[in-house]
PDB file of N, CA and C in Angstrom:
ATOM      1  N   UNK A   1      -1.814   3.632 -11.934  1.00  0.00           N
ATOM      2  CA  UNK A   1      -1.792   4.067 -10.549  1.00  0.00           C
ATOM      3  C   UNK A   1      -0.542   3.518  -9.878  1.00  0.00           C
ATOM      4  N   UNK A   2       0.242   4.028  -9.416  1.00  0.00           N
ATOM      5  CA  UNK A   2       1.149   3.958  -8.636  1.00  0.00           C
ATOM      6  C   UNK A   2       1.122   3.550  -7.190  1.00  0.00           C
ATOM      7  N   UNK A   3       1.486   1.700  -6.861  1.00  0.00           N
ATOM      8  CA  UNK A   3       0.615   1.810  -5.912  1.00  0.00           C
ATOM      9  C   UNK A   3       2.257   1.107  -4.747  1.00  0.00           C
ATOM     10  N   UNK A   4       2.366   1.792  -3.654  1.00  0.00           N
ATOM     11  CA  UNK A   4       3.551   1.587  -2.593  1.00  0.00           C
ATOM     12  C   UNK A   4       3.122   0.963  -1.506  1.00  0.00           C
ATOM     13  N   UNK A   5       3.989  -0.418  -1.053  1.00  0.00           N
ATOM     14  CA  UNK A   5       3.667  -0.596   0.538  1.00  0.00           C
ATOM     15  C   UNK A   5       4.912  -0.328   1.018  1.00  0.00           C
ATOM     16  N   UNK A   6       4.819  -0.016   2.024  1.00  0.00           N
ATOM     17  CA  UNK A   6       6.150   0.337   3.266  1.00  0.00           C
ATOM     18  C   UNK A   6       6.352  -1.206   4.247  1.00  0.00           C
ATOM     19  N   UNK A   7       5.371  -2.160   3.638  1.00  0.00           N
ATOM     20  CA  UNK A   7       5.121  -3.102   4.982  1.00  0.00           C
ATOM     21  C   UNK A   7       5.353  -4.489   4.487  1.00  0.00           C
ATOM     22  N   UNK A   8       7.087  -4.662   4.462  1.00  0.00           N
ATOM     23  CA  UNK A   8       7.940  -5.417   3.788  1.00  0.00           C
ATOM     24  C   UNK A   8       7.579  -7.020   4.050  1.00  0.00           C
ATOM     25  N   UNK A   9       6.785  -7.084   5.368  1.00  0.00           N
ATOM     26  CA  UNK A   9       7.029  -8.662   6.254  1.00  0.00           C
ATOM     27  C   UNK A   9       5.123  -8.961   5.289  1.00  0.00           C
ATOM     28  N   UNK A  10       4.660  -8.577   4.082  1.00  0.00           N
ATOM     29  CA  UNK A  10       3.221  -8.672   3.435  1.00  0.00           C
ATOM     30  C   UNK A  10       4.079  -9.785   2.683  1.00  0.00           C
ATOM     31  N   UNK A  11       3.044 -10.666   2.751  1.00  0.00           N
ATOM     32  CA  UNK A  11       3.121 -11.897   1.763  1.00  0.00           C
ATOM     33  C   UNK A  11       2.956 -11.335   0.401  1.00  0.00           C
ATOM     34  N   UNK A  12       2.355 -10.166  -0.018  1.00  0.00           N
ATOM     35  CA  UNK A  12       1.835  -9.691  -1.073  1.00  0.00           C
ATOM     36  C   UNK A  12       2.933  -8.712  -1.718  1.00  0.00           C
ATOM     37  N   UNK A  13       3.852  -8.026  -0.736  1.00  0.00           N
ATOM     38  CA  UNK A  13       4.979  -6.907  -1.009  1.00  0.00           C
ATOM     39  C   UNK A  13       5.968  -7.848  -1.921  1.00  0.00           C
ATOM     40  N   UNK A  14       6.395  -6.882  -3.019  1.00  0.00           N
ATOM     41  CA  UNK A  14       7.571  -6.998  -4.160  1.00  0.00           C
ATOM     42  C   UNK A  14       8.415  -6.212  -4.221  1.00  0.00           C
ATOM     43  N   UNK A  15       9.374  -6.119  -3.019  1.00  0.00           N
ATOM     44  CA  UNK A  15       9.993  -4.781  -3.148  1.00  0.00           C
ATOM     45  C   UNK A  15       9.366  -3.210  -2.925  1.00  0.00           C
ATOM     46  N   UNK A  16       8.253  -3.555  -2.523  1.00  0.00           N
ATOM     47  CA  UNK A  16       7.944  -1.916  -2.402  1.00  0.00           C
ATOM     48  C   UNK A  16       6.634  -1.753  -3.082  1.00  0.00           C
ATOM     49  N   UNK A  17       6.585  -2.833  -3.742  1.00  0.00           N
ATOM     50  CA  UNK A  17       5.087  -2.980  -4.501  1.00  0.00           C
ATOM     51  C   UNK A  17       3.918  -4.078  -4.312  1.00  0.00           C
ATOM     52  N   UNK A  18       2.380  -3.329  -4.373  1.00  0.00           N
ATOM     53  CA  UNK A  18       1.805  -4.589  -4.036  1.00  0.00           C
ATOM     54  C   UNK A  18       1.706  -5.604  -5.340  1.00  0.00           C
ATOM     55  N   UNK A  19       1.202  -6.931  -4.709  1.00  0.00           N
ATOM     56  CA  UNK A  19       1.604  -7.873  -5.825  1.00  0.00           C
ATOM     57  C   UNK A  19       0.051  -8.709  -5.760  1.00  0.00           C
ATOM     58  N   UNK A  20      -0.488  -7.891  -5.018  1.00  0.00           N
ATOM     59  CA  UNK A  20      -2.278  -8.452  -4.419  1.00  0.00           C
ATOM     60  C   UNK A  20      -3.340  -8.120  -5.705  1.00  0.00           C
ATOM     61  N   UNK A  21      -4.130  -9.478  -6.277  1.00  0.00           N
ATOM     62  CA  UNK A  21      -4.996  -9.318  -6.813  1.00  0.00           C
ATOM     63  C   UNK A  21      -6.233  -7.788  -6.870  1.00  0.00           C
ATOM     64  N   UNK A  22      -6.185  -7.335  -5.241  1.00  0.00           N
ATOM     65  CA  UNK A  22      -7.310  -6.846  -4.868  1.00  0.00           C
ATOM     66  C   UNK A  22      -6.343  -6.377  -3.727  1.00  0.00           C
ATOM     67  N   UNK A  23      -7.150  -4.644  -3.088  1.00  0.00           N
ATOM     68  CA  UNK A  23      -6.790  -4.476  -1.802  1.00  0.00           C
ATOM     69  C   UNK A  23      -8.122  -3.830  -1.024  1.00  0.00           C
ATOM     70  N   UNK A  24      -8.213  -4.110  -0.118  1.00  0.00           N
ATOM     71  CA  UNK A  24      -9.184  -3.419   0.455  1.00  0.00           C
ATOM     72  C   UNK A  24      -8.440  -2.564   1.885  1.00  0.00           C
ATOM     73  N   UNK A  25      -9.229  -1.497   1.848  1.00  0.00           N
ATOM     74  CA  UNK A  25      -9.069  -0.127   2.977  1.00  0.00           C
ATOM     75  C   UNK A  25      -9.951   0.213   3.454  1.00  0.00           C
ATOM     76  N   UNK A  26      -9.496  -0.360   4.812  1.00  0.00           N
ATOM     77  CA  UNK A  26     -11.209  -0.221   5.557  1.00  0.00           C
ATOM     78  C   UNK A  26     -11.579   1.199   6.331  1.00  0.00           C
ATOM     79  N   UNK A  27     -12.572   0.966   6.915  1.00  0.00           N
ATOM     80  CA  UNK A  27     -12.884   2.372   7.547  1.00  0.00           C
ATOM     81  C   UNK A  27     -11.715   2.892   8.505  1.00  0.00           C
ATOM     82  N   UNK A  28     -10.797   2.387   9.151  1.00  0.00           N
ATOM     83  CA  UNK A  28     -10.173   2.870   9.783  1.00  0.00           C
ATOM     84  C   UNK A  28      -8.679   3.008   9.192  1.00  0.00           C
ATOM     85  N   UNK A  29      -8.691   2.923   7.981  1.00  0.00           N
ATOM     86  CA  UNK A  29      -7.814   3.403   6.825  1.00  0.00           C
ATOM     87  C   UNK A  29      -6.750   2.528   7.018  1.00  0.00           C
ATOM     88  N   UNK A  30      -6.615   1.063   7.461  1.00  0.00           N
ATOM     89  CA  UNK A  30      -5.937  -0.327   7.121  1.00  0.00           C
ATOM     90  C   UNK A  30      -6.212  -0.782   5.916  1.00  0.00           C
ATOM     91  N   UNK A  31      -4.960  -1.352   5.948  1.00  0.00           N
ATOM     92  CA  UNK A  31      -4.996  -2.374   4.578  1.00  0.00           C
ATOM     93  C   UNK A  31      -5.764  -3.704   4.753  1.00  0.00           C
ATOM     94  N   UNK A  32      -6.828  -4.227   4.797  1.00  0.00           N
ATOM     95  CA  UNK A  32      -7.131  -5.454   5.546  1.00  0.00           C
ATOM     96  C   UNK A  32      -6.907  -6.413   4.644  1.00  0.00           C
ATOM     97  N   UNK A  33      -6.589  -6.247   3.602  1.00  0.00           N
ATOM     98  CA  UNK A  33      -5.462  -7.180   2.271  1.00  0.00           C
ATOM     99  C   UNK A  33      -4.163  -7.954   3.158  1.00  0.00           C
ATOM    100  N   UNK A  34      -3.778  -7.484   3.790  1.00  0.00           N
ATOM    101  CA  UNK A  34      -2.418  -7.591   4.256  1.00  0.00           C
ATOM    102  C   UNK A  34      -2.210  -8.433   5.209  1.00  0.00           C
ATOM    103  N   UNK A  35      -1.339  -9.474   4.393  1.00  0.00           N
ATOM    104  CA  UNK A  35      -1.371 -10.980   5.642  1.00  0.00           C
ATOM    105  C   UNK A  35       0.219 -11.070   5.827  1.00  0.00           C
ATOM    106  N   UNK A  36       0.622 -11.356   7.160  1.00  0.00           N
ATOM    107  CA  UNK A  36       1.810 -11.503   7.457  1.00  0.00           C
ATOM    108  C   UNK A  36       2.649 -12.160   6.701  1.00  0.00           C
ATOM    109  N   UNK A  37       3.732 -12.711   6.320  1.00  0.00           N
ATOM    110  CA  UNK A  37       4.520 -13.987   6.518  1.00  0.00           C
ATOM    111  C   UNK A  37       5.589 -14.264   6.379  1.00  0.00           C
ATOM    112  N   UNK A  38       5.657 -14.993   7.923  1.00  0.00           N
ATOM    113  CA  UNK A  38       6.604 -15.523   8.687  1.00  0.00           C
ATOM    114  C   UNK A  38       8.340 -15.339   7.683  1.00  0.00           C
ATOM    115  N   UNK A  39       8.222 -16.121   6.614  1.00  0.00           N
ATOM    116  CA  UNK A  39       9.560 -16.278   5.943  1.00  0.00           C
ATOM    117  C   UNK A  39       9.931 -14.829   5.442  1.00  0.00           C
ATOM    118  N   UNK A  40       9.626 -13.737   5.638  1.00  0.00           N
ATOM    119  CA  UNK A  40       9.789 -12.281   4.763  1.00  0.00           C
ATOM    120  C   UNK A  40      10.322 -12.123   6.430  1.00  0.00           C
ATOM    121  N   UNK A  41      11.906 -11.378   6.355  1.00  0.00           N
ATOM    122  CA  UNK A  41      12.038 -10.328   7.296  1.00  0.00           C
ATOM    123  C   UNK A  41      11.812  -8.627   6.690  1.00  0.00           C
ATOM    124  N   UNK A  42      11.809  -7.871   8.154  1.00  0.00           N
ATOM    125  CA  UNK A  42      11.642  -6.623   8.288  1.00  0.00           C
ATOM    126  C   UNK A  42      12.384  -5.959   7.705  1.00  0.00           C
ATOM    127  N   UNK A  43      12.534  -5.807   6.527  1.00  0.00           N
ATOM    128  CA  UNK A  43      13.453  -4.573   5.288  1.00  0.00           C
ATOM    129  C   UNK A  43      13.554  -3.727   5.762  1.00  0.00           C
ATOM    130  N   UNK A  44      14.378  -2.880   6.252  1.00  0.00           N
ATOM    131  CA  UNK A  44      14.812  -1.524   6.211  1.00  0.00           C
ATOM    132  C   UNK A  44      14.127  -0.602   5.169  1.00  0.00           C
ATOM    133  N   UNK A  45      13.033   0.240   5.619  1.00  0.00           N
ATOM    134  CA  UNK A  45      12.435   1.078   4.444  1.00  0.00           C
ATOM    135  C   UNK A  45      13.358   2.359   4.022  1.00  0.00           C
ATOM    136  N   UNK A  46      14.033   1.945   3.165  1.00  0.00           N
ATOM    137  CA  UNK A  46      14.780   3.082   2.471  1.00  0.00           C
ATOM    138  C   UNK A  46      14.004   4.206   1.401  1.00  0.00           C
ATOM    139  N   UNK A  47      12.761   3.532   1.317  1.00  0.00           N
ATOM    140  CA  UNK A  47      12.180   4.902   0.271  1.00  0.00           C
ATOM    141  C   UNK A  47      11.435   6.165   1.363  1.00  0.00           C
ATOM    142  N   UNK A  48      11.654   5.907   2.464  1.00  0.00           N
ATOM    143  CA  UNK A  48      11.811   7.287   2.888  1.00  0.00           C
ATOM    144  C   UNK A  48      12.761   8.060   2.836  1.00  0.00           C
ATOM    145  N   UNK A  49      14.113   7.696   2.744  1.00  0.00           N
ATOM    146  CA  UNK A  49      15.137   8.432   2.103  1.00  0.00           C
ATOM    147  C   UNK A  49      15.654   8.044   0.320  1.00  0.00           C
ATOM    148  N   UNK A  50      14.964   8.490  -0.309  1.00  0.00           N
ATOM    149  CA  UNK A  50      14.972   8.001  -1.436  1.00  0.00           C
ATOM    150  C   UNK A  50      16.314   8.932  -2.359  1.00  0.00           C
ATOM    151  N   UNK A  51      16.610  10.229  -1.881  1.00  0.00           N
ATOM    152  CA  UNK A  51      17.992  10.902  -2.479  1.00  0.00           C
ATOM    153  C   UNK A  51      19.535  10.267  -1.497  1.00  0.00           C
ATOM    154  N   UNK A  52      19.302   9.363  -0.518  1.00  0.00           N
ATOM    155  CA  UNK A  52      20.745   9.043   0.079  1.00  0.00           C
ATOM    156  C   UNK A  52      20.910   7.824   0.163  1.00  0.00           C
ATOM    157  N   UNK A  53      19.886   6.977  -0.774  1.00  0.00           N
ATOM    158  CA  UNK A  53      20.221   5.426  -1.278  1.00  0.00           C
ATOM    159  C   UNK A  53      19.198   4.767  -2.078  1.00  0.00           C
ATOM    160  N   UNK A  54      19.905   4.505  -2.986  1.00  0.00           N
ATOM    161  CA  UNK A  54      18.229   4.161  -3.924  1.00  0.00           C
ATOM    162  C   UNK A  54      18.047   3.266  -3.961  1.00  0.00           C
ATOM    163  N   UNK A  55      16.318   3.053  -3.739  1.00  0.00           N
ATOM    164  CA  UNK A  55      15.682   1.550  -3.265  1.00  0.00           C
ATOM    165  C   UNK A  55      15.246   0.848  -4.508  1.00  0.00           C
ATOM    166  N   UNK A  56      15.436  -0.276  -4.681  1.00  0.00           N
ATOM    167  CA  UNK A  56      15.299  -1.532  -5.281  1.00  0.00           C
ATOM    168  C   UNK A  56      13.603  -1.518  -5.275  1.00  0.00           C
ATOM    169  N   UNK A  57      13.080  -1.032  -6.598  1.00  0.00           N
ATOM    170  CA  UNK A  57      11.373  -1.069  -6.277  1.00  0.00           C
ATOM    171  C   UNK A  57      11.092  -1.951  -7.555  1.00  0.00           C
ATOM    172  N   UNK A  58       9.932  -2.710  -7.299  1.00  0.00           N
ATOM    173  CA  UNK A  58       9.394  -3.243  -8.544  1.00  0.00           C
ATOM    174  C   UNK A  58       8.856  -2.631  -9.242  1.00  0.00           C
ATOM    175  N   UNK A  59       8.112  -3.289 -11.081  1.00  0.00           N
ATOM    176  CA  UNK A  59       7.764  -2.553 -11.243  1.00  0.00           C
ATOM    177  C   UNK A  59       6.900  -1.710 -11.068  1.00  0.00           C
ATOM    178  N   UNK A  60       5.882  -1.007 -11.600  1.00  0.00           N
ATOM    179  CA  UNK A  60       4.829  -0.462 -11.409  1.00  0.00           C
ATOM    180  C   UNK A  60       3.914  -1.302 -11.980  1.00  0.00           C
ATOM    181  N   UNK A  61       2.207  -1.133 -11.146  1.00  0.00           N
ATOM    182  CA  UNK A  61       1.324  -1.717 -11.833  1.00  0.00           C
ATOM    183  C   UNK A  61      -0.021  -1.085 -12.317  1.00  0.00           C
ATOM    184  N   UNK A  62      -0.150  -1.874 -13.348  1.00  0.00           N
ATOM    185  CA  UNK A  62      -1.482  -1.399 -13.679  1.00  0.00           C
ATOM    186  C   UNK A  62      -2.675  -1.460 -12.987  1.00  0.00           C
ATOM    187  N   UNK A  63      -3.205  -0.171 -12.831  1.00  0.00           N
ATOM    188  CA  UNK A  63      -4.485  -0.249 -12.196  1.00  0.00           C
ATOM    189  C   UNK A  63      -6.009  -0.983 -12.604  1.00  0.00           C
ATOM    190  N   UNK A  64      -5.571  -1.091 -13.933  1.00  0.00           N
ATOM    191  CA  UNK A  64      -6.705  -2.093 -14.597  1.00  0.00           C
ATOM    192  C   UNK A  64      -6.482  -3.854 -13.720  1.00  0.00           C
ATOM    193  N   UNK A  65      -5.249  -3.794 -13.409  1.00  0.00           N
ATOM    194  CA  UNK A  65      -5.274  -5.295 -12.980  1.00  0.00           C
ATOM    195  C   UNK A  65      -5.369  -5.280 -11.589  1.00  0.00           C
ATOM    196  N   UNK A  66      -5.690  -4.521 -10.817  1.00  0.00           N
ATOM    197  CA  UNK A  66      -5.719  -4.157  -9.648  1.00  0.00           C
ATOM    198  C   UNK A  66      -7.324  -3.590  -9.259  1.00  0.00           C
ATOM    199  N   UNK A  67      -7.816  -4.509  -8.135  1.00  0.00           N
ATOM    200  CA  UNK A  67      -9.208  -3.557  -7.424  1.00  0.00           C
ATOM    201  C   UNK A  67      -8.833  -3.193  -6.403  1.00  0.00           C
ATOM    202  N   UNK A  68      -9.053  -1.917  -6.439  1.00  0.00           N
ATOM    203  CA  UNK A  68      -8.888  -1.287  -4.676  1.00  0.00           C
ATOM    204  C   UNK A  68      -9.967  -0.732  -4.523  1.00  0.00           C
ATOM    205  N   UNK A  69     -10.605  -1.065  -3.021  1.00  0.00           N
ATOM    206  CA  UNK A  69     -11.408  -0.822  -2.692  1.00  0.00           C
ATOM    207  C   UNK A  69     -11.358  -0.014  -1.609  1.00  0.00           C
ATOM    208  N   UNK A  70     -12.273   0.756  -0.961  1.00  0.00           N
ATOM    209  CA  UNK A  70     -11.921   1.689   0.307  1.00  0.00           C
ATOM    210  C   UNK A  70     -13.212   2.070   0.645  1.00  0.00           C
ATOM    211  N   UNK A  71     -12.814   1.889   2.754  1.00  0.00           N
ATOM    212  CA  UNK A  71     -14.437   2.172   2.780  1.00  0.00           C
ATOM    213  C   UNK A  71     -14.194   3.233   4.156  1.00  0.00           C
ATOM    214  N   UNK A  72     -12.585   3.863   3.668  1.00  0.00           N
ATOM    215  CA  UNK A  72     -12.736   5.116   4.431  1.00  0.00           C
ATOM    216  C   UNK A  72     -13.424   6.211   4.182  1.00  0.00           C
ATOM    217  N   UNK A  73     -13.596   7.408   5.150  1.00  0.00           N
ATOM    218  CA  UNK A  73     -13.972   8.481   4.697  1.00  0.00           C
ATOM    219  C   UNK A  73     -13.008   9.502   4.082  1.00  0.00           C
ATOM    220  N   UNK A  74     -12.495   8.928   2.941  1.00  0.00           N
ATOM    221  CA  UNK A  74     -11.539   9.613   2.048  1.00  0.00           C
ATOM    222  C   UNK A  74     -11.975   9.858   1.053  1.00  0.00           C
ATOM    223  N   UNK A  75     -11.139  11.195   0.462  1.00  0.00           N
ATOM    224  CA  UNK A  75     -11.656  12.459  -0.715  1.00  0.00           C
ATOM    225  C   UNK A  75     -11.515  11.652  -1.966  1.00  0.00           C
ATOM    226  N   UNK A  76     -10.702  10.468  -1.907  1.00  0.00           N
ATOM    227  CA  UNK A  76     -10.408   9.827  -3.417  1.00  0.00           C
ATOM    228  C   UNK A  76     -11.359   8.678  -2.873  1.00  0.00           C
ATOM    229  N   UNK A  77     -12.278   8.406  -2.199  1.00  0.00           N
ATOM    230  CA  UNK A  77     -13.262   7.092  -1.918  1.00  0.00           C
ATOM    231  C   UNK A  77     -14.458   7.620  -2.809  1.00  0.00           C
ATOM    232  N   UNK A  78     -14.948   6.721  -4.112  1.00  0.00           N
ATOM    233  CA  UNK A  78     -15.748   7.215  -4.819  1.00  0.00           C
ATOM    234  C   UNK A  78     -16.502   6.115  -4.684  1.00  0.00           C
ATOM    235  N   UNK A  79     -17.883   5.974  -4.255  1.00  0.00           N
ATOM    236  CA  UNK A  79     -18.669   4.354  -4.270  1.00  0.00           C
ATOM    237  C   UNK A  79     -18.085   3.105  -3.922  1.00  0.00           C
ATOM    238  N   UNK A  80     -16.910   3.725  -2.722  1.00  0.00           N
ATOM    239  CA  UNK A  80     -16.332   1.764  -2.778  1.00  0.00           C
ATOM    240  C   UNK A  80     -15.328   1.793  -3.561  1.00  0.00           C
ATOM    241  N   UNK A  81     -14.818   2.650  -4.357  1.00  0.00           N
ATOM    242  CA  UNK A  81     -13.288   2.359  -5.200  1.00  0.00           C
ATOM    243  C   UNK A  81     -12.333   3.488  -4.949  1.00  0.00           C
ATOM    244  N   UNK A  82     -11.108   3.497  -4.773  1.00  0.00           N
ATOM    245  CA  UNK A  82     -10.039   4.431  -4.575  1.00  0.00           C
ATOM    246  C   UNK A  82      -9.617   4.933  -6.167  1.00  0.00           C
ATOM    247  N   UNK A  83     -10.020   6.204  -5.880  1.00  0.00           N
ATOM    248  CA  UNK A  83      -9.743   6.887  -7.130  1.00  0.00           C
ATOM    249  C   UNK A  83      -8.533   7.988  -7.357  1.00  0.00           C
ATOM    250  N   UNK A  84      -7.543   7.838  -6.231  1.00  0.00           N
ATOM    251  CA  UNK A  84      -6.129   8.485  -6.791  1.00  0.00           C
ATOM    252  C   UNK A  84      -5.250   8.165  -7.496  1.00  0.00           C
ATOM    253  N   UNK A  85      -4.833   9.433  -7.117  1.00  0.00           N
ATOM    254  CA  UNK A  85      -3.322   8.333  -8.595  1.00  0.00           C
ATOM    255  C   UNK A  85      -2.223   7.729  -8.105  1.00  0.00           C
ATOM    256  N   UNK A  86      -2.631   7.365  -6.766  1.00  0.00           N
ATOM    257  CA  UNK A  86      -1.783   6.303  -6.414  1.00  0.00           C
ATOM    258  C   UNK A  86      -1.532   6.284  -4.786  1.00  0.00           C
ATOM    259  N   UNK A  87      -1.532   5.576  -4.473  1.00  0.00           N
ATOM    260  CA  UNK A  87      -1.456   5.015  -2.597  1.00  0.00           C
ATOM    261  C   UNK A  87      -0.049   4.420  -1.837  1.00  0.00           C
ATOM    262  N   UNK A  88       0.062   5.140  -0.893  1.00  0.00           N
ATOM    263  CA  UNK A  88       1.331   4.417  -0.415  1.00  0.00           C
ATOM    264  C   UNK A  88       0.614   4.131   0.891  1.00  0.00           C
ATOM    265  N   UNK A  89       1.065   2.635   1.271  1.00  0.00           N
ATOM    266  CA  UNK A  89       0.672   2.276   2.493  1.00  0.00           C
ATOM    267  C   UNK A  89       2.368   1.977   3.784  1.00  0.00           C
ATOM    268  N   UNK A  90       1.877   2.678   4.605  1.00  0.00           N
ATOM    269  CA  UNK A  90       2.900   2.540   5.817  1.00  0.00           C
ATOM    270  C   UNK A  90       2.915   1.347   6.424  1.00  0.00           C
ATOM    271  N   UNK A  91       4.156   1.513   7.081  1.00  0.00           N
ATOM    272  CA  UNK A  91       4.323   0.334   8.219  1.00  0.00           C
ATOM    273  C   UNK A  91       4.470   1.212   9.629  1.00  0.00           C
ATOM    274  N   UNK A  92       3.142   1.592  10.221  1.00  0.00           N
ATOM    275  CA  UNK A  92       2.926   2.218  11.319  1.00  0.00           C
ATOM    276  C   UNK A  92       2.387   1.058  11.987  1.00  0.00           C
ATOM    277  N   UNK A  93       3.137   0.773  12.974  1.00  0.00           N
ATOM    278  CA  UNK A  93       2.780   0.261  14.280  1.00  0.00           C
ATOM    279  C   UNK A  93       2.414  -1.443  13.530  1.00  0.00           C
ATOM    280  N   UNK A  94       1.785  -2.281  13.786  1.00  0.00           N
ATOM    281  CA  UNK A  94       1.544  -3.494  13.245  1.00  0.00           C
ATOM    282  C   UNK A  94       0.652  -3.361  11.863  1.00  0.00           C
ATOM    283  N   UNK A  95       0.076  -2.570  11.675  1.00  0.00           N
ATOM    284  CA  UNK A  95      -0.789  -2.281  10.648  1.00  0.00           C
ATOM    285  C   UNK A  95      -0.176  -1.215   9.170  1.00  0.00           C
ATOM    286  N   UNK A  96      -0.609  -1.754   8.366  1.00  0.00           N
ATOM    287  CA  UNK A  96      -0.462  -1.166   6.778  1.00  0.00           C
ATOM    288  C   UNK A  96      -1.304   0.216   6.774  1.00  0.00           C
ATOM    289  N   UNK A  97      -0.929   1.388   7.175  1.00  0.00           N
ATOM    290  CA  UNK A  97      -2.045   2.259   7.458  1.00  0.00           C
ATOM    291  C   UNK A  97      -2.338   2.851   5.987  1.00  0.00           C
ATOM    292  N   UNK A  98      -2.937   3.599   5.139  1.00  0.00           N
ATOM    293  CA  UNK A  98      -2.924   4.419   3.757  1.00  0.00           C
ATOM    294  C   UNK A  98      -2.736   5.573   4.301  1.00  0.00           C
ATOM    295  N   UNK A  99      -1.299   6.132   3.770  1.00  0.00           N
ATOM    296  CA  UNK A  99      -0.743   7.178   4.404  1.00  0.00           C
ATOM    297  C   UNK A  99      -1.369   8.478   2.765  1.00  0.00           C
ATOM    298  N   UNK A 100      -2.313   7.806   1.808  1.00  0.00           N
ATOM    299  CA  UNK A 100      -2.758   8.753   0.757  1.00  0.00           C
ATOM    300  C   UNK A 100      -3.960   9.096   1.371  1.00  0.00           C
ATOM    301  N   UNK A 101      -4.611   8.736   2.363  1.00  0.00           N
ATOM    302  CA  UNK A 101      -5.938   8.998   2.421  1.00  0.00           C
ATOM    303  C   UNK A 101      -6.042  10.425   3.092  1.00  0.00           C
ATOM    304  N   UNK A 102      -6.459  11.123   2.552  1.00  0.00           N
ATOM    305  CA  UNK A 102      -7.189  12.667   2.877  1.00  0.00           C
ATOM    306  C   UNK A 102      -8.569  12.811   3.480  1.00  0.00           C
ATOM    307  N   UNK A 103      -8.891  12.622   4.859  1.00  0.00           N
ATOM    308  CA  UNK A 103     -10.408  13.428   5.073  1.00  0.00           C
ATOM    309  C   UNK A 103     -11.515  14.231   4.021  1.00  0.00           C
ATOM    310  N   UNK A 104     -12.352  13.512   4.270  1.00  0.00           N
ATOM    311  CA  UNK A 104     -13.572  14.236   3.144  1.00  0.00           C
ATOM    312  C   UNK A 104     -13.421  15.269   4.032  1.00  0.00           C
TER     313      UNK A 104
END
């Protein structure tokens, strides 16, 4: 699973990737995984333009080593686990929003 944060100032972000044991996505489709910190500044998110400068991403991770959990009302929310093939979370406003989540 291919999994993206946009929300560079996460103690947990590697370049573009999460680096979190576990994530959870709550009903209001936050990352509530996601803890500030202080020593990380605000990266310039370049993988929204990903053809006019290419971003420095880690690698990819395995979804076996990863629990994500989700307790939105989203089409990939199966019993409590996120079942797409992969999540990108934004940096909208102070919060990590899941910009994969689709309305049941």
């Amino acid at each position: 699973m291919d999994i993206r944060c946009r929300k560079t100032t996460c103690k947990f972000n590697d370049r573009f990737t999460c680096k979190a044991k576990g994530i959870l996505v709550n009903n209001k489709v936050i990352c509530q995984t996601y803890e500030h910190d202080e020593t990380k500044k605000d990266v310039e998110d370049i993988t929204k333009n990903l053809f006019e400068k290419t971003p420095n991403i880690a690698p990819q991770r395995d979804s076996k080593a990863l629990s994500i959990s989700c307790k939105a009302e989203c089409l990939f929310n199966h019993n409590g686990k996120c079942v797409s093939n992969g999540i990108t979370l934004n940096s909208i406003k102070e919060s990590p929003f899941c910009i994969s989540f689709l309305k049941k």
